[in-house]
Protein backbone atom coordinates (compact mmCIF):
# COMPACT_ATOMS: atom_id res chain seq x y z
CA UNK A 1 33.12 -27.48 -14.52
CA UNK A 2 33.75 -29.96 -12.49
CA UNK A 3 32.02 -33.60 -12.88
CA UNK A 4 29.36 -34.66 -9.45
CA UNK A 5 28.93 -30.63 -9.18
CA UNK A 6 25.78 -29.50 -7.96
CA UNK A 7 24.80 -27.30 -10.69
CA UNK A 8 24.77 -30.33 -13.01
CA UNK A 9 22.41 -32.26 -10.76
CA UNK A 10 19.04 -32.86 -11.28
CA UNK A 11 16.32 -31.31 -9.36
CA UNK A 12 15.66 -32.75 -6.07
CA UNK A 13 11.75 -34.38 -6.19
CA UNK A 14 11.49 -33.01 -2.49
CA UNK A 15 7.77 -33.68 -3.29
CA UNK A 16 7.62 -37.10 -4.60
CA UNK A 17 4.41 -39.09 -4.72
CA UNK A 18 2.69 -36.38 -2.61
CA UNK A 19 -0.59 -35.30 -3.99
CA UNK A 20 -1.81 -30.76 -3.47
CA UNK A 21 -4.50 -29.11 -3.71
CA UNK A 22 -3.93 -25.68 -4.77
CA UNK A 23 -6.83 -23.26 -4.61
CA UNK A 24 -6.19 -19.92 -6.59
CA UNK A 25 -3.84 -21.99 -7.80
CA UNK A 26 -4.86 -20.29 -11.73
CA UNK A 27 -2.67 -17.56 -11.72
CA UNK A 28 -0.13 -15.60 -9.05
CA UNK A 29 1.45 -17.21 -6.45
CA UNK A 30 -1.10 -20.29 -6.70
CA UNK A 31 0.57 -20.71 -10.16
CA UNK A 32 4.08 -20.31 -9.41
CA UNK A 33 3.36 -22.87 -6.58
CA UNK A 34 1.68 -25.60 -8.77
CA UNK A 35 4.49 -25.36 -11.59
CA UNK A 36 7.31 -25.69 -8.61
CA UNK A 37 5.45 -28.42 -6.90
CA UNK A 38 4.98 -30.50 -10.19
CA UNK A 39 8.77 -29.74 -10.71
CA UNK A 40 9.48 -31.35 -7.64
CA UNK A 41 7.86 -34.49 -8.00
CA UNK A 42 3.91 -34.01 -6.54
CA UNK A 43 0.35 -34.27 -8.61
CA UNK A 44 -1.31 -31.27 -8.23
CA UNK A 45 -4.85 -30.33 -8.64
CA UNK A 46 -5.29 -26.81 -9.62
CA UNK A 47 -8.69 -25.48 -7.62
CA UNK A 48 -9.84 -21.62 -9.34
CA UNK A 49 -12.70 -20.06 -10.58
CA UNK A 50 -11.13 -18.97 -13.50
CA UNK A 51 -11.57 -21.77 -15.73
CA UNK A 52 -9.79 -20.27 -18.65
CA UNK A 53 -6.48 -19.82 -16.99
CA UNK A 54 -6.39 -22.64 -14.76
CA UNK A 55 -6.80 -24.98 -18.26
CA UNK A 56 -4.19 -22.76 -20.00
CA UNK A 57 -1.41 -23.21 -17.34
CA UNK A 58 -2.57 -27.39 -16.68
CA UNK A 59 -1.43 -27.33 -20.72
CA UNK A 60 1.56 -25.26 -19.80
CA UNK A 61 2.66 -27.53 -17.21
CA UNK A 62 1.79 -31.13 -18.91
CA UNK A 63 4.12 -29.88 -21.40
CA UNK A 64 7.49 -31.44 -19.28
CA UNK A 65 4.93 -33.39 -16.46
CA UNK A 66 2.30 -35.03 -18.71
CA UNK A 67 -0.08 -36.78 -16.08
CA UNK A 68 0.59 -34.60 -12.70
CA UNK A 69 -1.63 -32.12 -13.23
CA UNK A 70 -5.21 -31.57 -13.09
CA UNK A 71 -8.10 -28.51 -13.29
CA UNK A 72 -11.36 -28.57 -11.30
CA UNK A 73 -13.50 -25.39 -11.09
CA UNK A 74 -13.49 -24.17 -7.34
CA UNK A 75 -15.32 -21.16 -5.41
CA UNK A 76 -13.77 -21.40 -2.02
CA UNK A 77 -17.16 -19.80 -0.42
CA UNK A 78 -18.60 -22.79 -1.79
CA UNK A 79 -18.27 -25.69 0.91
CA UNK A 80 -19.25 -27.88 -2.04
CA UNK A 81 -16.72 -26.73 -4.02
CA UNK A 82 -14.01 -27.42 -2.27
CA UNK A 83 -15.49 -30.69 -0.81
CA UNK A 84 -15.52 -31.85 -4.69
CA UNK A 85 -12.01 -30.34 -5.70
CA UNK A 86 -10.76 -32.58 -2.72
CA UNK A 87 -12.78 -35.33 -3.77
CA UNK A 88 -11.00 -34.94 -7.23
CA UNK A 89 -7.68 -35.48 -5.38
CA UNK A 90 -8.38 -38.35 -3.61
CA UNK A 91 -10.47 -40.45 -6.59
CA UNK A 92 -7.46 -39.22 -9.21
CA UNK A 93 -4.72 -39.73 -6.92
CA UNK A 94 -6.07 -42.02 -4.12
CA UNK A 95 -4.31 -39.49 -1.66
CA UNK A 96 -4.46 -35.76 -0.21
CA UNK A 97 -1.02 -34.54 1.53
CA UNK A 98 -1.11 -30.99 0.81
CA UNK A 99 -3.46 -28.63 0.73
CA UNK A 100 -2.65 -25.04 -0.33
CA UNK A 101 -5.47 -22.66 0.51
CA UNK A 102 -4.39 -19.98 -1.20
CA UNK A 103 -7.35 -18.24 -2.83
CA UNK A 104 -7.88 -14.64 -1.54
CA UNK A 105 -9.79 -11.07 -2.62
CA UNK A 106 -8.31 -7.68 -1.46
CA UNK A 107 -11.77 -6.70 -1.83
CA UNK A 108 -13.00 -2.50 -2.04
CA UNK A 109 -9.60 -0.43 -2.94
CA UNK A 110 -10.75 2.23 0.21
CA UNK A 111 -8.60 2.86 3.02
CA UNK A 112 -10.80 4.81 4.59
CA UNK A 113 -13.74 2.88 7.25
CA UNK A 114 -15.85 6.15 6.81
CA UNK A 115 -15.80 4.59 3.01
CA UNK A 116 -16.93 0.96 3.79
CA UNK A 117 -19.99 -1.01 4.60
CA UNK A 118 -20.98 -4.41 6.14
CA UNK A 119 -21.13 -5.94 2.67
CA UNK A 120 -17.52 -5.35 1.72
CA UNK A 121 -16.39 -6.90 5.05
CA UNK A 122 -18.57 -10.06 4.26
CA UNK A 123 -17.08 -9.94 1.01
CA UNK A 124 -13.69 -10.16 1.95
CA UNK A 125 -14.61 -12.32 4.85
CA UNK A 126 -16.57 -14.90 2.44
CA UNK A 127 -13.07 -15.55 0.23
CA UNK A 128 -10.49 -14.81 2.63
CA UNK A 129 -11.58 -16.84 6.31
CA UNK A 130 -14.61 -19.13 5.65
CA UNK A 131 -12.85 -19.98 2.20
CA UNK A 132 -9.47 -20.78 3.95
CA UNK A 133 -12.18 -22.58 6.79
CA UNK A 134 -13.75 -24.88 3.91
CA UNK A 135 -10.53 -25.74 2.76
CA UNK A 136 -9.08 -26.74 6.33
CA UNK A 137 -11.83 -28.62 7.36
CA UNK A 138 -12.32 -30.84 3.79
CA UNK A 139 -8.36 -31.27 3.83
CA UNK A 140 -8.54 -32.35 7.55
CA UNK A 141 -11.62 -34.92 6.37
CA UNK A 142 -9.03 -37.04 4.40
CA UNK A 143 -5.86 -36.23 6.58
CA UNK A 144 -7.31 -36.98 9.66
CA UNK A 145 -7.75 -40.78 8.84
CA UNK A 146 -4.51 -41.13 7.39
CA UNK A 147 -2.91 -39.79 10.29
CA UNK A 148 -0.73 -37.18 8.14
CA UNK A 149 -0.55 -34.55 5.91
CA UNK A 150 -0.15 -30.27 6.10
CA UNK A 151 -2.08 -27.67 5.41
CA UNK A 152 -0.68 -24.47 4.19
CA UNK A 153 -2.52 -20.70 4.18
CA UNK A 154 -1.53 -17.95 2.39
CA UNK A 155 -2.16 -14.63 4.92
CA UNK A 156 0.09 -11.38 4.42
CA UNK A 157 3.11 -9.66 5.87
CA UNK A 158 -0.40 -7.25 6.75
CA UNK A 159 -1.33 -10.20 9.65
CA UNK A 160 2.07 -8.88 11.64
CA UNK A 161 1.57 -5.38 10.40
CA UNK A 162 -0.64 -2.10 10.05
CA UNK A 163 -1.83 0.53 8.11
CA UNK A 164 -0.19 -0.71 4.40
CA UNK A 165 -3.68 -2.25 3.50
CA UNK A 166 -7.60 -2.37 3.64
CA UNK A 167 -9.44 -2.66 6.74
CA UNK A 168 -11.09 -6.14 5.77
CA UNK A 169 -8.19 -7.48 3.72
CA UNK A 170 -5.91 -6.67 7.13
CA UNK A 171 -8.58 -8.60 9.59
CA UNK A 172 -9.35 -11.23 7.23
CA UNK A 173 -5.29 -12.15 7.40
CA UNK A 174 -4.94 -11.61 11.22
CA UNK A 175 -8.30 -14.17 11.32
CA UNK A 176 -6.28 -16.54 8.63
CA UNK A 177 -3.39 -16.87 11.31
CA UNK A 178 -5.58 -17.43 14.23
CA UNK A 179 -7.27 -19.85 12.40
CA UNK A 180 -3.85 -21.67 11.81
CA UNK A 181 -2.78 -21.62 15.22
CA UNK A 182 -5.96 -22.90 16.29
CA UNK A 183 -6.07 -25.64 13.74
CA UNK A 184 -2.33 -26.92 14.38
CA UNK A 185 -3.21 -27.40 18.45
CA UNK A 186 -6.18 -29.46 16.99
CA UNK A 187 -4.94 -31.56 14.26
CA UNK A 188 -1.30 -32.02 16.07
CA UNK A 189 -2.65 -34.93 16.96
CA UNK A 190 -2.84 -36.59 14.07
CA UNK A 191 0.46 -35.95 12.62
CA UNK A 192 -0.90 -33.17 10.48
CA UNK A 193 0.92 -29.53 10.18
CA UNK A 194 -0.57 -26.50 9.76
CA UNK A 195 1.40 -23.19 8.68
CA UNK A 196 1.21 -19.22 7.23
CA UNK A 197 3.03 -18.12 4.29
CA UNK A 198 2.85 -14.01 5.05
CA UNK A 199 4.63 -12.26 1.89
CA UNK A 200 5.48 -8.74 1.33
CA UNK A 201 4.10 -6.61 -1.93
CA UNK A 202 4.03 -9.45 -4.78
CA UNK A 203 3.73 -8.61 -8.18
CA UNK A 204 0.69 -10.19 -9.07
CA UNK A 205 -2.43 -9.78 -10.88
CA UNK A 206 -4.58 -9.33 -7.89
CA UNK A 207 -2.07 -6.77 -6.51
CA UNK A 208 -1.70 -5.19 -9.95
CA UNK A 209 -5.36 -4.31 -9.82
CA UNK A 210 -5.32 -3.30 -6.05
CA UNK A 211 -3.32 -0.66 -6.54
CA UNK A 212 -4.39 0.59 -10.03
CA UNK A 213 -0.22 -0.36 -11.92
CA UNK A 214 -0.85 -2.57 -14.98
CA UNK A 215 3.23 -1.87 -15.38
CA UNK A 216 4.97 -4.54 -13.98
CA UNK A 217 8.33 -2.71 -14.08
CA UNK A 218 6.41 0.78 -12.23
CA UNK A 219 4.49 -1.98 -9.74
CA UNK A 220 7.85 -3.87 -9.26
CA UNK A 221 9.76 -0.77 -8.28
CA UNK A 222 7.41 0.36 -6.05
CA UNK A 223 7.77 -3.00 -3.93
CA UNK A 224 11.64 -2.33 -4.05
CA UNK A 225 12.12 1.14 -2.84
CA UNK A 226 9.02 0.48 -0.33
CA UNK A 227 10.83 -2.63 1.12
CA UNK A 228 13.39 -2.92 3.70
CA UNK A 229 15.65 -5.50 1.84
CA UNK A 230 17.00 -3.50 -1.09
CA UNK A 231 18.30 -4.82 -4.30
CA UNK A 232 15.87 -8.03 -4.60
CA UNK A 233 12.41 -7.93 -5.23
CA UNK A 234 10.17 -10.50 -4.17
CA UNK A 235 8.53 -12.98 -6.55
CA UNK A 236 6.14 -15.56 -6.69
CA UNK A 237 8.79 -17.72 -7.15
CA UNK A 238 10.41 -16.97 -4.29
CA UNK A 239 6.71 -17.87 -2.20
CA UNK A 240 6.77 -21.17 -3.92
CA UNK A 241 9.74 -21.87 -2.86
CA UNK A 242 8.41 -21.37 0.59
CA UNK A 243 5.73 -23.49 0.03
CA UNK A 244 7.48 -25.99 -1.10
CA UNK A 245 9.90 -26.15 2.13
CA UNK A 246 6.57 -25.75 4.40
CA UNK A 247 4.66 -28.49 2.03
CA UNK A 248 7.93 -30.81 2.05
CA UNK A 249 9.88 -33.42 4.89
CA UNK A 250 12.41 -30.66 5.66
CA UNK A 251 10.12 -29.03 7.57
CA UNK A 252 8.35 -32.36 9.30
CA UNK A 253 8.63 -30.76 12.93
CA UNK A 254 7.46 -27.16 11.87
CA UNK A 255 3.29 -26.34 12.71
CA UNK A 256 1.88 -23.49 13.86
CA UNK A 257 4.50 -21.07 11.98
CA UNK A 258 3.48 -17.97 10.46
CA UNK A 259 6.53 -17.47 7.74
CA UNK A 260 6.50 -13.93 7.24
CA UNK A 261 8.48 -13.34 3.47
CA UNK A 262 9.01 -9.75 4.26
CA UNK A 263 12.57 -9.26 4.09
CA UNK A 264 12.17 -7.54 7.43
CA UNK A 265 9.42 -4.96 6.74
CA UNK A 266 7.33 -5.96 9.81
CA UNK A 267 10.92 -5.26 12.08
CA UNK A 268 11.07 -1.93 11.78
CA UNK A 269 9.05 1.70 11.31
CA UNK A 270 10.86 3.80 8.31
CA UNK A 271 8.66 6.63 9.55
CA UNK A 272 10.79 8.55 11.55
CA UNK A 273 13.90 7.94 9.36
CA UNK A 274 11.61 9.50 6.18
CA UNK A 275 10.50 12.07 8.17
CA UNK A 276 14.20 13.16 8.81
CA UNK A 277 15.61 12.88 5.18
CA UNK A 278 12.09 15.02 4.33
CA UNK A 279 12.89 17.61 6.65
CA UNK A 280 16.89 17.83 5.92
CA UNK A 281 16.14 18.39 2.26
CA UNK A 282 14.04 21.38 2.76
């Protein structure tokens, strides 16, 4: 192979001397995203409730970045929380340029609203919207006076959808985009961006339990021959990778975006086209 190609050059530190917050950032796509933003150069603090894991992958990753990452125990519906987990950021780091509100709950596995109560809305509600809220509003408390920075939410290919989830999971994600929108008018002003990252089916541990697969390779199929794009599956990889674009310069004159990762899902209605191969085969 030829000497100077790319394939022999280093990873681009598209993050370099930025400093993330990453809430569910202990597992899933919040730990895809903190391994891939270490990779490329930031200090990331990794904000979960699940202490064990969050430790496990802050030895995981110090193993090639030894000082760039960090675990603080984090209940988004805790205002306190995440005040402190920013805190962290700023008193390690003396910075905050990203933060990642990522944390979510699909909440009770019914479909049906004959099913649900006020209590699994709140639920929902509690992780999903006032946790994304706390997170915007304690990011925006350091950004604000530094006149930069981005926020990033994780919402669902469900917020330009309906009828693939749960009645409170599906609100909660239109409510996460609103709240995005809303946000970016506001803190436009201040040279801070504000975006969605809406995936498809991700094979995760929250979505593993959602839908009752502990098999990734069953779970993994299902999100293939359910998707529009065939022959790829998406990964939490492939959202960090998002993130990463969203978090980084390339995307300095991009707010108020809701990336939808759905390899065109939301475009169309298979309905009628099932229906058809249904009927023909009787």
């Amino acid at each position: 192979m030829m000497e100077g190609s790319s394939s022999l050059s280093p990873t681009p530190h598209r993050l370099a001397g930025k400093v993330a917050v990453i809430t569910g950032g202990a597992s899933g796509i919040g730990a895809a995203t903190a391994r891939l933003f270490v990779k490329h150069g930031a200090k990331v603090v990794i904000a979960d409730v699940q202490d064990a894991l969050g430790l496990s992958l802050c030895d995981s990753i110090r193993s090639f970045a030894s000082d760039s990452v960090s675990f603080v125990h984090c209940d988004v519906t805790s205002d306190s929380d995440v005040g402190a987990a920013v805190d962290a950021a700023v008193a390690k780091h003396g910075r905050l340029d990203i933060m990642f509100s990522n944390a979510g709950t699909p909440g009770s596995p019914s479909f049906s609203i004959l099913d649900l109560n006020r209590a699994d809305l709140e639920n929902v509600f509690n992780v999903n919207v006032f946790g994304a809220f706390n997170c915007a509003k304690h990011a925006a408390r350091v950004m604000v006076p530094a006149r930069k920075g981005t926020i990033i939410f994780t919402s669902s290919v469900v917020s330009v959808t309906a009828g693939l989830c749960q009645h409170p999971y599906t609100a909660s994600k239109h409510a996460v985009v609103g709240l995005a929108k809303n946000l970016c008018v506001e803190l436009g002003e201040f040279g801070i961006r504000v975006n969605c990252l809406s995936p498809y089916a991700v094979y995760t541990p929250m979505y593993a339990k959602n839908i009752g697969l502990s098999d990734r390779e069953t779970g993994e199929r299902l999100i293939l021959e359910s998707g529009n794009l065939k022959g790829v599956v998406l990964e939490t990889e492939d959202v960090a990778a998002a993130a990463v674009w969203l978090a980084s310069e390339e995307s300095k004159y991009v707010s108020g975006l809701n990336l939808v990762l759905d390899g065109g899902y939301g475009t169309t209605n298979p309905g009628f086209v099932e229906a058809v191969k249904k009927i023909a085969s009787l």
